[in-house]
C-alpha atoms as a PDB file:
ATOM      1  CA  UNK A   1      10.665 -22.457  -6.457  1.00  0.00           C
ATOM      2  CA  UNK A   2      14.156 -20.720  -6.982  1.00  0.00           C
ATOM      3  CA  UNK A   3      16.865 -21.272  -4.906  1.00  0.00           C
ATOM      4  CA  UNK A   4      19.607 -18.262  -4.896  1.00  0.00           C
ATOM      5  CA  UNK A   5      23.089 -18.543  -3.325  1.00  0.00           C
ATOM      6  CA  UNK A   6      25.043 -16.056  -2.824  1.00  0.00           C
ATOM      7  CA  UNK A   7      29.335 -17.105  -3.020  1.00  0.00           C
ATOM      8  CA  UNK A   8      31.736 -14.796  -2.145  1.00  0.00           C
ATOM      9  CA  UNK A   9      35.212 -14.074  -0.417  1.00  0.00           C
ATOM     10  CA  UNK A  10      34.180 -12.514   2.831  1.00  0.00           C
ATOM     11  CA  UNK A  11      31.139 -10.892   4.042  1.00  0.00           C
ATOM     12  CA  UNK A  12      29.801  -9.563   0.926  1.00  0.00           C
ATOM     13  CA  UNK A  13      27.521 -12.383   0.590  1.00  0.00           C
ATOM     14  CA  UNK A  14      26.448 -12.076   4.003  1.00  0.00           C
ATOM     15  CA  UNK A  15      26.132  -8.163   3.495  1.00  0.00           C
ATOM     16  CA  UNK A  16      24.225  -8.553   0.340  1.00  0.00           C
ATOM     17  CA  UNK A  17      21.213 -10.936   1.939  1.00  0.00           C
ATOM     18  CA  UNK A  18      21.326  -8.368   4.929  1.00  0.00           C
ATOM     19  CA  UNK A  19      20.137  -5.860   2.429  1.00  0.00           C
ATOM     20  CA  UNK A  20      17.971  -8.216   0.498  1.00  0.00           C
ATOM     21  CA  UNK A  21      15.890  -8.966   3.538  1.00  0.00           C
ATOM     22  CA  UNK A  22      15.798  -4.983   4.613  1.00  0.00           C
ATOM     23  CA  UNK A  23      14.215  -4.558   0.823  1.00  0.00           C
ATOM     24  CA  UNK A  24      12.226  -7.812   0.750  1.00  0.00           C
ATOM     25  CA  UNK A  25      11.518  -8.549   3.909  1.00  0.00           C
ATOM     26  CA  UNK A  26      11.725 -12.838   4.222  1.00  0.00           C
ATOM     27  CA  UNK A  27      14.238 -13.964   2.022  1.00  0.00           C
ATOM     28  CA  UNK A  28      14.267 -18.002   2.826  1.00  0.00           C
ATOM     29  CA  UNK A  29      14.766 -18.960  -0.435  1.00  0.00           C
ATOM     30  CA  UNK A  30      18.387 -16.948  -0.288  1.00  0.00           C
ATOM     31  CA  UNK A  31      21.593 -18.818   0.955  1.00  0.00           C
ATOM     32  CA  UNK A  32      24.813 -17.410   1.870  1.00  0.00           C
ATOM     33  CA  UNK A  33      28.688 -19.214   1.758  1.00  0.00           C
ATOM     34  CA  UNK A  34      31.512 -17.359   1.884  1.00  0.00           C
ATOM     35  CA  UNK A  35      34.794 -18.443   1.758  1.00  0.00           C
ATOM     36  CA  UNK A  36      37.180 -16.656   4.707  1.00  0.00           C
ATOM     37  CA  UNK A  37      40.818 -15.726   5.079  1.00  0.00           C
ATOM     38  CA  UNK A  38      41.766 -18.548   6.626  1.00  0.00           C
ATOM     39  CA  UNK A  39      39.738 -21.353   4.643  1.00  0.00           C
ATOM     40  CA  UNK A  40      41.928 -23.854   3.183  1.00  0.00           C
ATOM     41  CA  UNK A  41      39.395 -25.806   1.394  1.00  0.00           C
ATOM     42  CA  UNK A  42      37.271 -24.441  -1.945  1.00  0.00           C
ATOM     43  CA  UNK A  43      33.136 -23.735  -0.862  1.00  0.00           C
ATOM     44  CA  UNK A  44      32.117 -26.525  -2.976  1.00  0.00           C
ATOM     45  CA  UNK A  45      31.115 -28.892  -0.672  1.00  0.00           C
ATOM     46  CA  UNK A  46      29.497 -26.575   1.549  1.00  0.00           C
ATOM     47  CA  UNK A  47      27.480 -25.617  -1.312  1.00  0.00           C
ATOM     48  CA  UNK A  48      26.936 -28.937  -3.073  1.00  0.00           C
ATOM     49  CA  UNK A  49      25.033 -29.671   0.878  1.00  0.00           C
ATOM     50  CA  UNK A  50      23.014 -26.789   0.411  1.00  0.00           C
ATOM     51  CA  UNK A  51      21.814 -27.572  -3.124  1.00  0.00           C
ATOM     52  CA  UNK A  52      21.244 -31.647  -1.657  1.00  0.00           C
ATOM     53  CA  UNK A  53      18.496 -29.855   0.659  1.00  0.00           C
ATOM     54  CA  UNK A  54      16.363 -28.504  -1.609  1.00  0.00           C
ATOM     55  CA  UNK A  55      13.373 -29.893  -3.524  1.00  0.00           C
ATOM     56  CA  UNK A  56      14.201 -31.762  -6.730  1.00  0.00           C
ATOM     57  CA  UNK A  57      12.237 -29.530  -8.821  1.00  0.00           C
ATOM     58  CA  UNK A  58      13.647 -25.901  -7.048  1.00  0.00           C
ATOM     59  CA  UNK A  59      15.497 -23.975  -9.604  1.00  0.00           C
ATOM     60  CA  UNK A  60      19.476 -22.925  -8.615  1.00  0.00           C
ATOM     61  CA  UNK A  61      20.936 -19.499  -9.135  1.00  0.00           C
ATOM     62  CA  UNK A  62      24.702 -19.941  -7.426  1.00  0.00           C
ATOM     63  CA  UNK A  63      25.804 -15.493  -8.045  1.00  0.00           C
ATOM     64  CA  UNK A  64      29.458 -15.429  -7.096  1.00  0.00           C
ATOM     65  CA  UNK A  65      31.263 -12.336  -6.162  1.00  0.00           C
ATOM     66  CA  UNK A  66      33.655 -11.715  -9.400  1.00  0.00           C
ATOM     67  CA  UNK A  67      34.752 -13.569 -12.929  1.00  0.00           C
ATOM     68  CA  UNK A  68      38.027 -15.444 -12.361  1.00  0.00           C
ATOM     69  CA  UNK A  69      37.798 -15.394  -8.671  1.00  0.00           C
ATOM     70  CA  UNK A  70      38.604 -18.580  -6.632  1.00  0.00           C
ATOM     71  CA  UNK A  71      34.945 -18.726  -5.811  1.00  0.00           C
ATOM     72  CA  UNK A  72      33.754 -18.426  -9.191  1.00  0.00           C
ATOM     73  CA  UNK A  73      35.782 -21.069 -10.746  1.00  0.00           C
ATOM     74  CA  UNK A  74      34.931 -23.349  -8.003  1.00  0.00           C
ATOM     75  CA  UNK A  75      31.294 -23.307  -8.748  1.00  0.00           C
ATOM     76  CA  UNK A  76      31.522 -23.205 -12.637  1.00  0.00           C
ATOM     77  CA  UNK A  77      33.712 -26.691 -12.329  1.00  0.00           C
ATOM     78  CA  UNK A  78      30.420 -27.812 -10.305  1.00  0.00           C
ATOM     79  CA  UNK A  79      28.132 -26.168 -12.935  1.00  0.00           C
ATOM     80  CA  UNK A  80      30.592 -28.510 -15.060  1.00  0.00           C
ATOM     81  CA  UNK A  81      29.360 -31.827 -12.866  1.00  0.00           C
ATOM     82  CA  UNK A  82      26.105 -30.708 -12.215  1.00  0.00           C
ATOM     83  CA  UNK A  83      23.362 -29.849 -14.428  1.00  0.00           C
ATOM     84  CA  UNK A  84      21.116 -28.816 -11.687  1.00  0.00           C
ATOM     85  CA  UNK A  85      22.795 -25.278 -11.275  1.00  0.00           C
ATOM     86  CA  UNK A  86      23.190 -21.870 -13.248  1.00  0.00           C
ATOM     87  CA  UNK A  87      26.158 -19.602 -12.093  1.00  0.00           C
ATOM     88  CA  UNK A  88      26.306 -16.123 -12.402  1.00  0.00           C
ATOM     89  CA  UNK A  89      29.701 -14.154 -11.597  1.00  0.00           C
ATOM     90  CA  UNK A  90      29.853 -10.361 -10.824  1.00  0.00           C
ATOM     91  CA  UNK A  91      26.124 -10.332  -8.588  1.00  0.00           C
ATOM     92  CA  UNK A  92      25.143  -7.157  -8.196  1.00  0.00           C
ATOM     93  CA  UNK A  93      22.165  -5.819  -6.127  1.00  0.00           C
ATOM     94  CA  UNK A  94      19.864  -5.365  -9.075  1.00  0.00           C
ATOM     95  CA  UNK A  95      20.773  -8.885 -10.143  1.00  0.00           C
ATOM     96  CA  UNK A  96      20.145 -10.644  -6.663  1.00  0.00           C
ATOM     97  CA  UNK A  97      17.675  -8.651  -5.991  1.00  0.00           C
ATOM     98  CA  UNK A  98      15.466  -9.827  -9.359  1.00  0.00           C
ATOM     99  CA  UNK A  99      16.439 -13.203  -8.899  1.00  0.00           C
ATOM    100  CA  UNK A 100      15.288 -13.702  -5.638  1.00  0.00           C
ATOM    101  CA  UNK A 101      11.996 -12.047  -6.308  1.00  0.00           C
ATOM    102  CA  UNK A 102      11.358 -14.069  -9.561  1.00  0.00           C
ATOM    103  CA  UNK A 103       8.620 -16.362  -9.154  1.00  0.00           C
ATOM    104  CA  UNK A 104       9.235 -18.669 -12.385  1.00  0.00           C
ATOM    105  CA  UNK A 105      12.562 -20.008 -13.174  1.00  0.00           C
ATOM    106  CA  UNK A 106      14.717 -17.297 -15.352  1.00  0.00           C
ATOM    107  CA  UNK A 107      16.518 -18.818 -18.166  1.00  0.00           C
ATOM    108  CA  UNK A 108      17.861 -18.499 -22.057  1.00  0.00           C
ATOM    109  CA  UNK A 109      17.029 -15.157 -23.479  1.00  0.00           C
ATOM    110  CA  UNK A 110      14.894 -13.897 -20.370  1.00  0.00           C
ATOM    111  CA  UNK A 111      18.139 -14.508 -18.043  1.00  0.00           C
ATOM    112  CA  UNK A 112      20.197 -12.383 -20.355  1.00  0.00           C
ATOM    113  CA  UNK A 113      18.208  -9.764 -20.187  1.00  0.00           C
ATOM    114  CA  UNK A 114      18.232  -9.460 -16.321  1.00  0.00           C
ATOM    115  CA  UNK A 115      21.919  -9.685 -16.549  1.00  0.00           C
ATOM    116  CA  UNK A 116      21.506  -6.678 -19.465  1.00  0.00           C
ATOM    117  CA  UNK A 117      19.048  -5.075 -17.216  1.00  0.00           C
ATOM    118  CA  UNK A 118      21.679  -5.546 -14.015  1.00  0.00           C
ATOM    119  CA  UNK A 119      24.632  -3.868 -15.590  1.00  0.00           C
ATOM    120  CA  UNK A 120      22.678  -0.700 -16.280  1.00  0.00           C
ATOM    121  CA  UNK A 121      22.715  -0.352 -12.671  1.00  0.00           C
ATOM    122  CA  UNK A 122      26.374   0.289 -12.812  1.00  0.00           C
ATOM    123  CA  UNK A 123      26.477   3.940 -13.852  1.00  0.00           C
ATOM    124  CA  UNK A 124      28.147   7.409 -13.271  1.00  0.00           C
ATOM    125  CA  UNK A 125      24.994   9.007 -11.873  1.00  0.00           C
ATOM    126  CA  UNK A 126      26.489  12.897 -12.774  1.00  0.00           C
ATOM    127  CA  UNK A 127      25.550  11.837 -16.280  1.00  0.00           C
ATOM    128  CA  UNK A 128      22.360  11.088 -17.496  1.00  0.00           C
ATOM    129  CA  UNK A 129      21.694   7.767 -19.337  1.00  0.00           C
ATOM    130  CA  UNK A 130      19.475   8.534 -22.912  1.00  0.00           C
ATOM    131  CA  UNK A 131      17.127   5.866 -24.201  1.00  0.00           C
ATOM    132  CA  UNK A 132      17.678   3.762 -27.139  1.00  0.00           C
ATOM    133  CA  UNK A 133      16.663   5.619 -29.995  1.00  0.00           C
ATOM    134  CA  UNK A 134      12.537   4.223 -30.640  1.00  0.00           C
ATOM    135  CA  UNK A 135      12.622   2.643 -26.960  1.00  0.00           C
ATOM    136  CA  UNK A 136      10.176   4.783 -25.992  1.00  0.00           C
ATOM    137  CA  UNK A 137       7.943   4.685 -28.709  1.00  0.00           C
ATOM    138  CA  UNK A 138       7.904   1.135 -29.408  1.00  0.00           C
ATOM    139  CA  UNK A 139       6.712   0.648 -25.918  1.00  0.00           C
ATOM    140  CA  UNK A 140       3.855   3.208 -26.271  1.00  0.00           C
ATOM    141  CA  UNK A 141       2.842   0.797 -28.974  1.00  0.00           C
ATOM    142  CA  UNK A 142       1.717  -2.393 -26.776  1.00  0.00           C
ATOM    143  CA  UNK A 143      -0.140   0.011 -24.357  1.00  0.00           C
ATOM    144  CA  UNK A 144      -3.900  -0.243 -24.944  1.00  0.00           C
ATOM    145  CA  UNK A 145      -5.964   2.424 -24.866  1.00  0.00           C
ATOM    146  CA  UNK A 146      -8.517   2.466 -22.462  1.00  0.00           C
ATOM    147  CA  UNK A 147      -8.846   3.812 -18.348  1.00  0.00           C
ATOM    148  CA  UNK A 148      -5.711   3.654 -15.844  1.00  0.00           C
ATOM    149  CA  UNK A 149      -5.402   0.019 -13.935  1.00  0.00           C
ATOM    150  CA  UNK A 150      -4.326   1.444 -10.351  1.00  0.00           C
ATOM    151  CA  UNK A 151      -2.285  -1.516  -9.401  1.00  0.00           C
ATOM    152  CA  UNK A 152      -0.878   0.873  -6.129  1.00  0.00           C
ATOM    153  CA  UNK A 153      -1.340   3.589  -4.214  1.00  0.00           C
ATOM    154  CA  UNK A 154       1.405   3.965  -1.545  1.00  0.00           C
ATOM    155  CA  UNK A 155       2.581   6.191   1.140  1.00  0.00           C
ATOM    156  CA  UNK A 156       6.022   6.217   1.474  1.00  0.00           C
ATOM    157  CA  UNK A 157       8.151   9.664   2.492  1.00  0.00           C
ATOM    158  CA  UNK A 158      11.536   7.899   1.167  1.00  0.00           C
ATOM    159  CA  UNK A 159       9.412   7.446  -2.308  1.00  0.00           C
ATOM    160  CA  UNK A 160      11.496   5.463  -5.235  1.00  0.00           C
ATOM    161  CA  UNK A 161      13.719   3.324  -3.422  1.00  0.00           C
ATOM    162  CA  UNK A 162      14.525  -0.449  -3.251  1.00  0.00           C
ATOM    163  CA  UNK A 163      11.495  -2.050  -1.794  1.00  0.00           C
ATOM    164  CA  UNK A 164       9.582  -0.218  -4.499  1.00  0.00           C
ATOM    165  CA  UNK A 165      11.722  -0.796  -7.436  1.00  0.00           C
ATOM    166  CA  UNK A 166      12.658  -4.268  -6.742  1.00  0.00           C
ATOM    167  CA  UNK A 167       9.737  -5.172  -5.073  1.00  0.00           C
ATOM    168  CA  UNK A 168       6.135  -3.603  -5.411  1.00  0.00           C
ATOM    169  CA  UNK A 169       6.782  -2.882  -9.211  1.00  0.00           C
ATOM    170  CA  UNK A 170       7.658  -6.477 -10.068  1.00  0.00           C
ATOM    171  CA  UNK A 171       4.411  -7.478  -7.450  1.00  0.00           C
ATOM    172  CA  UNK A 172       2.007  -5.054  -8.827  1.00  0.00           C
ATOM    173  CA  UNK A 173       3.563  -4.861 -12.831  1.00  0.00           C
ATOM    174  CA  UNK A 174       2.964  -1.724 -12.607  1.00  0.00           C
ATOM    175  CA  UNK A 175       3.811   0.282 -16.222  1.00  0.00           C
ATOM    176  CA  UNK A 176       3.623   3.539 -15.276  1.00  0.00           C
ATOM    177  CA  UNK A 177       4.767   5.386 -11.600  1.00  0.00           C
ATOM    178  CA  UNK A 178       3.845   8.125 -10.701  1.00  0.00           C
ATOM    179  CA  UNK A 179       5.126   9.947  -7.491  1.00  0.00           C
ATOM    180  CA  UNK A 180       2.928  12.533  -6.236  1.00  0.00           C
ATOM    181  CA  UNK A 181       4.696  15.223  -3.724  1.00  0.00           C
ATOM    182  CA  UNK A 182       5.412  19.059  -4.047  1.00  0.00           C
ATOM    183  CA  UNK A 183       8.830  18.910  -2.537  1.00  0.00           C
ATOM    184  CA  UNK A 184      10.186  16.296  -4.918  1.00  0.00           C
ATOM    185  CA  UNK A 185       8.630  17.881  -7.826  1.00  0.00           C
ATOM    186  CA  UNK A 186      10.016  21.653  -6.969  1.00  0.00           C
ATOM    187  CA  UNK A 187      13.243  20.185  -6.658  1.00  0.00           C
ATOM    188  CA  UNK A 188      15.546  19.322  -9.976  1.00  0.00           C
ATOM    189  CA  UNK A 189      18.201  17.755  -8.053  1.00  0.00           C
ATOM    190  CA  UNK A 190      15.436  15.488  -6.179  1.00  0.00           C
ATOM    191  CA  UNK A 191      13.838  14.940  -9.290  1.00  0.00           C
ATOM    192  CA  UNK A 192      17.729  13.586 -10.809  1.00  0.00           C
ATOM    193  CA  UNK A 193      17.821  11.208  -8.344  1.00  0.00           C
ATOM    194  CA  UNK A 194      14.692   9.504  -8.736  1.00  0.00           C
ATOM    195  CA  UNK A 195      14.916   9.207 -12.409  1.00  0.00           C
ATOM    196  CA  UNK A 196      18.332   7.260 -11.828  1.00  0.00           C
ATOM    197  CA  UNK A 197      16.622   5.290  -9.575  1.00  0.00           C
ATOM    198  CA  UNK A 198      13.791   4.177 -12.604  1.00  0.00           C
ATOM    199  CA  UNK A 199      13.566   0.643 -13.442  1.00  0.00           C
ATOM    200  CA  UNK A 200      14.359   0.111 -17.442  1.00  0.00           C
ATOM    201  CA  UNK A 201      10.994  -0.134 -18.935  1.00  0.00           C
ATOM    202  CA  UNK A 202       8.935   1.836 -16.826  1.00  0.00           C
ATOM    203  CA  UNK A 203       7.608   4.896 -17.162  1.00  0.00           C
ATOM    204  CA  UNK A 204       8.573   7.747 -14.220  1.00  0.00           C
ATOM    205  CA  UNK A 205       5.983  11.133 -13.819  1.00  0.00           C
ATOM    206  CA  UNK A 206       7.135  13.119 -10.923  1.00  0.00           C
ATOM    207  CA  UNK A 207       4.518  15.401  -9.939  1.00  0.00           C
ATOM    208  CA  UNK A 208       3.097  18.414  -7.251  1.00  0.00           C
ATOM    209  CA  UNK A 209      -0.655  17.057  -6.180  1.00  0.00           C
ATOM    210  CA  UNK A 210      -2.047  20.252  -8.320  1.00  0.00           C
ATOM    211  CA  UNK A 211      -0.501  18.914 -11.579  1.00  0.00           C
ATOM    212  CA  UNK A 212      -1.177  15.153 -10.806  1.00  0.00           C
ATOM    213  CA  UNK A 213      -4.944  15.668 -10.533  1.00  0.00           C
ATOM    214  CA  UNK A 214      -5.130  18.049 -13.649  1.00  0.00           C
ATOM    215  CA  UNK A 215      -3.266  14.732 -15.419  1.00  0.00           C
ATOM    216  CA  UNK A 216      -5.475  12.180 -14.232  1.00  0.00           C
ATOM    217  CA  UNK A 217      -8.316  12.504 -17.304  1.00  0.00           C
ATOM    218  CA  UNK A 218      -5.083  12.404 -19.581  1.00  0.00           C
ATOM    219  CA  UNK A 219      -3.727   8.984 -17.453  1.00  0.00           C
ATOM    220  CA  UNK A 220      -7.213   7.130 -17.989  1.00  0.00           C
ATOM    221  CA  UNK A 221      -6.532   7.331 -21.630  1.00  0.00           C
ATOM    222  CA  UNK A 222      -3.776   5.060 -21.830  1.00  0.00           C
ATOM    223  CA  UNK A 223      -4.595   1.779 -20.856  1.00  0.00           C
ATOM    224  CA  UNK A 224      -1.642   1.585 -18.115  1.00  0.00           C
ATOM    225  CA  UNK A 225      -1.399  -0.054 -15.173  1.00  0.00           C
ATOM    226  CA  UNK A 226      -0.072   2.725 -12.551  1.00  0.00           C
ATOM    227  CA  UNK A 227       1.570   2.741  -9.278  1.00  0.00           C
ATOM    228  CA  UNK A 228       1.005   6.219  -7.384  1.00  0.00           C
ATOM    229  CA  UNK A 229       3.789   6.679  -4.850  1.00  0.00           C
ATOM    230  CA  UNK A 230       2.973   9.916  -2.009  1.00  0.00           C
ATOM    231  CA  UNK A 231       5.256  11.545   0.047  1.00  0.00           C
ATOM    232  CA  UNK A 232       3.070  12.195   3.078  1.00  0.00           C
ATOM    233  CA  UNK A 233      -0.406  11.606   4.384  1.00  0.00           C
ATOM    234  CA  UNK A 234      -1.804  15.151   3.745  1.00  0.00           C
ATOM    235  CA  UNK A 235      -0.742  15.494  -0.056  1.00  0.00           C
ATOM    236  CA  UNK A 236      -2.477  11.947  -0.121  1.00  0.00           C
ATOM    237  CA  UNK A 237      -5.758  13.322   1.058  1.00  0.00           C
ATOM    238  CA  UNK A 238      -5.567  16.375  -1.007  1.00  0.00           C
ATOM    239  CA  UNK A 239      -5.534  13.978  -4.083  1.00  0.00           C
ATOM    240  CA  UNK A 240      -8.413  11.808  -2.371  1.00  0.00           C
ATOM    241  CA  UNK A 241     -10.389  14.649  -2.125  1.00  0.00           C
ATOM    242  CA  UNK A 242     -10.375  15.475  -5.772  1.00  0.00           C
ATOM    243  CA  UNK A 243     -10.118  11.984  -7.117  1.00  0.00           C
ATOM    244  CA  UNK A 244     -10.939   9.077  -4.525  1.00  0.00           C
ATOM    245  CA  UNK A 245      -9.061   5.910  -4.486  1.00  0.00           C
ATOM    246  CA  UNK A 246     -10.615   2.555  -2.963  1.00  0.00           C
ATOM    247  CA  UNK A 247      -7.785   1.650  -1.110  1.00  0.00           C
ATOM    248  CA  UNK A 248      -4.127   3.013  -0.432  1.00  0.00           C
ATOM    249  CA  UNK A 249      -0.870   0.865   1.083  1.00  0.00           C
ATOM    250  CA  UNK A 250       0.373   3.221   4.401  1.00  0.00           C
ATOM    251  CA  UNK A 251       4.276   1.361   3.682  1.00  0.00           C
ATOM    252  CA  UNK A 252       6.683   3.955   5.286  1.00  0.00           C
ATOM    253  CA  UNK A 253       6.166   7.165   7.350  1.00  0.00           C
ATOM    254  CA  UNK A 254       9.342   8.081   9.068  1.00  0.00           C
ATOM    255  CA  UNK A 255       9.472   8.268  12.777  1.00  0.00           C
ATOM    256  CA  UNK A 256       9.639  11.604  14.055  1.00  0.00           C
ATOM    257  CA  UNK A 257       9.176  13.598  17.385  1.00  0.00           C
ATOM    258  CA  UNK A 258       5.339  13.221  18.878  1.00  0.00           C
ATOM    259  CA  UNK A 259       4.396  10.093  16.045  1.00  0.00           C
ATOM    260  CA  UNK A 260       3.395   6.508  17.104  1.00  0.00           C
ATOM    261  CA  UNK A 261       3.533   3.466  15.133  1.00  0.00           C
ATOM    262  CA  UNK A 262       0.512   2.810  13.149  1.00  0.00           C
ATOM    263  CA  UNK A 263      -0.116  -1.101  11.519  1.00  0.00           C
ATOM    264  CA  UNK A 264       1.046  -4.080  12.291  1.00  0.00           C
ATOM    265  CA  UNK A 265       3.928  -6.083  14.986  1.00  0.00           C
ATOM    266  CA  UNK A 266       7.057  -4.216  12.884  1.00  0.00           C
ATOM    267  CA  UNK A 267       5.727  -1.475  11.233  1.00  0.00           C
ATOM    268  CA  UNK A 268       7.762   1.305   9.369  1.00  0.00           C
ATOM    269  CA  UNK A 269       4.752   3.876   9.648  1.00  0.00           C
ATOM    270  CA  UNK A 270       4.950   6.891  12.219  1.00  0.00           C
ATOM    271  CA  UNK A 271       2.082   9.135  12.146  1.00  0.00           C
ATOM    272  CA  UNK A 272       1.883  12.262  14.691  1.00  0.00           C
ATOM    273  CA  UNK A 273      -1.390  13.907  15.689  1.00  0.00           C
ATOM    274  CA  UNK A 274      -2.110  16.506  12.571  1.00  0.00           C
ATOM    275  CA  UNK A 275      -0.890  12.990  10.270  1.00  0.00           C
ATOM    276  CA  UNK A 276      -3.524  10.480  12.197  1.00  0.00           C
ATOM    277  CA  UNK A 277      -6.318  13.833  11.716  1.00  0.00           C
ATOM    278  CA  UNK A 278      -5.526  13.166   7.871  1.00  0.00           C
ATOM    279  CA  UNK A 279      -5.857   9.729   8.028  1.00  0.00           C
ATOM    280  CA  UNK A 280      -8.935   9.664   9.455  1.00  0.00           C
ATOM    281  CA  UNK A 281     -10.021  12.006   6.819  1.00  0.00           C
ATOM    282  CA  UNK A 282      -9.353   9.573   4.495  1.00  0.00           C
ATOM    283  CA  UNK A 283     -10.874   6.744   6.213  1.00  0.00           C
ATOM    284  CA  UNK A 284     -13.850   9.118   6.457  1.00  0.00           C
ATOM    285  CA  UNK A 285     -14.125   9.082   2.458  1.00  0.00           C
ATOM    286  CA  UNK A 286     -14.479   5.539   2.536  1.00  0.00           C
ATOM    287  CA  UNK A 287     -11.063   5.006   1.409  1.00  0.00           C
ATOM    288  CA  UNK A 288      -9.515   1.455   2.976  1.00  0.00           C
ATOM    289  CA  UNK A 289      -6.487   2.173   4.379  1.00  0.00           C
ATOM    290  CA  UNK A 290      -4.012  -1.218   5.053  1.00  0.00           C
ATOM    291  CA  UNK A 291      -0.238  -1.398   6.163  1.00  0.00           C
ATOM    292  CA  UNK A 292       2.206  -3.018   4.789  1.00  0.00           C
ATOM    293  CA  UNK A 293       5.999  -2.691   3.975  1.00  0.00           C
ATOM    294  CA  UNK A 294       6.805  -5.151   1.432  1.00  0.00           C
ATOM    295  CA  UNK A 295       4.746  -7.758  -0.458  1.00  0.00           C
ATOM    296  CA  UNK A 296       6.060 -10.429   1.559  1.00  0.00           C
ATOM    297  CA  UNK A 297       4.755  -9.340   5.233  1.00  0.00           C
ATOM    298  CA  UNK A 298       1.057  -9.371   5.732  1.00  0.00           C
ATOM    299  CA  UNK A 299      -1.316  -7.172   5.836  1.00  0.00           C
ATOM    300  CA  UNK A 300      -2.577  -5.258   8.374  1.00  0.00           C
ATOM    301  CA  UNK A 301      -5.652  -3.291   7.708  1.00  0.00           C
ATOM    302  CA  UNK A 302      -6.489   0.255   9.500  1.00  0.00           C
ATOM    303  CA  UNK A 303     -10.125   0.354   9.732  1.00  0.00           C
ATOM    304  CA  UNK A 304      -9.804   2.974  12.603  1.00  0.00           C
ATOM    305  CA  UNK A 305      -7.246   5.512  13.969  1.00  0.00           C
END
């Protein structure tokens, strides 16, 4: 498996898994050492330990705060020793983020591109970013025509965020995402954000529920395999009751006056009485209805509300 640790000064290490296991849920395979104020001695031993624990055959990602930082030229004059190890400086949250989600080992031209793919994450977000020139065409290409491959459906009212981006999209390789809500789609400024928020690569359609069902004989042309991401459980119906889905992933209802928790031991989802009357609706259409937050957790599946 991979093994990522995460080297800084400080607690940005610390801070970073913190958010890692908000977004991913159990993050085991992600290790922090940080070097403090008052440390005398360099983090290589504490980190040469770490790497001693794991499994022979584990693949080791050391990300280190910044280039030419104590920490990072500690750990590239271990990289220098070692052979066993791959240092990154300059980790970012896209970076550790990929990494510790990978399921193969990343290397040569594959690892450059998630470093490639991590910088683009560092952006003034008043100003739009354009596509290569042919980008989007030359991905159009390798799509095979044919019906849509619904890899997701998911409820979630934050919609395209960091457990979807980082998470479902790289779980599901999902092609296409689709967001289905009539705020979010009435809204330009909403609809900025989320396109900043795009994976590279993927494809981002931002619709009301009206427009998404009048696209659907349009999306089973093209061969993609599509996430559909909805706001709330009553635009979700309204699609189901045009154009059924077998199953859909209840991952994060916000918690609001007169809702209970719905799913599993920690769930995010908080339905009130007009949201469970919807759900049952769609339970009563014979779609399966399971929660779950990230791929990590398990499953729970609502069979009754």
């Amino acid at each position: 498996m991979n093994q990522l640790i995460l080297a800084s000064h400080g607690g940005l290490a610390e801070g970073a898994r913190d958010t890692l296991s908000m977004v991913l849920g159990d993050v085991q395979n992600v290790h922090v050492v940080s070097l403090k104020r008052d440390d005398k001695d360099p983090i290589t031993k504490e980190v040469e330990a770490l790497i001693n624990s794991f499994d022979p055959a584990d693949t080791v990602y050391v990300c280190t705060d910044m280039l030419g930082s104590s920490v990072n030229n500690s750990m590239v004059e271990l990289m220098g020793k070692r052979s066993d190890i791959t240092v990154i400086s300059g980790m970012n949250m896209p970076l550790v983020l990929s990494l510790a989600t990978a399921t193969e080992p990343v290397r040569g031209a594959e690892l450059a591109k998630l470093i490639r793919d991590a910088r683009r994450g560092l952006r003034n977000c008043a100003e739009a970013e354009e596509e290569p020139a042919g980008a989007a065409a030359a991905k159009r290409a390798h799509v095979n025509a044919g019906p849509a491959n619904i890899k997701l459906a998911r409820l979630d009212y934050r919609l395209l965020h960091g457990q979807v981006v980082f998470s479902w999209i790289n779980t599901v390789g999902a092609q296409r995402i689709i967001v289905v809500d009539n705020d979010a789609a009435t809204d330009d400024v909403k609809k900025g954000a989320l396109r900043l928020a795009k994976p590279s690569g993927v494809y981002l359609n931002i619709f009301t529920v009206e427009r998404a069902l009048k696209k659907m004989p349009k999306l089973n042309t093209l061969g993609e395999s599509v996430m559909f991401i909805f706001g709330n459980v009553h635009e979700m119906l309204e699609f189901c009751q045009s154009y059924k889905l077998d199953e859909v992933n209840f991952g994060a209802a916000a918690n609001h006056d007169g809702a209970k928790p719905v799913g599993g031991k920690d769930t995010s989802v908080f339905l009130d009485d007009a949201e469970i009357a919807d759900a049952k609706k769609l339970l009563e259409l014979g779609v399966k209805i399971y929660e779950q937050q990230t791929p990590t957790q398990p499953r729970t599946d609502i069979t009754e509300l």
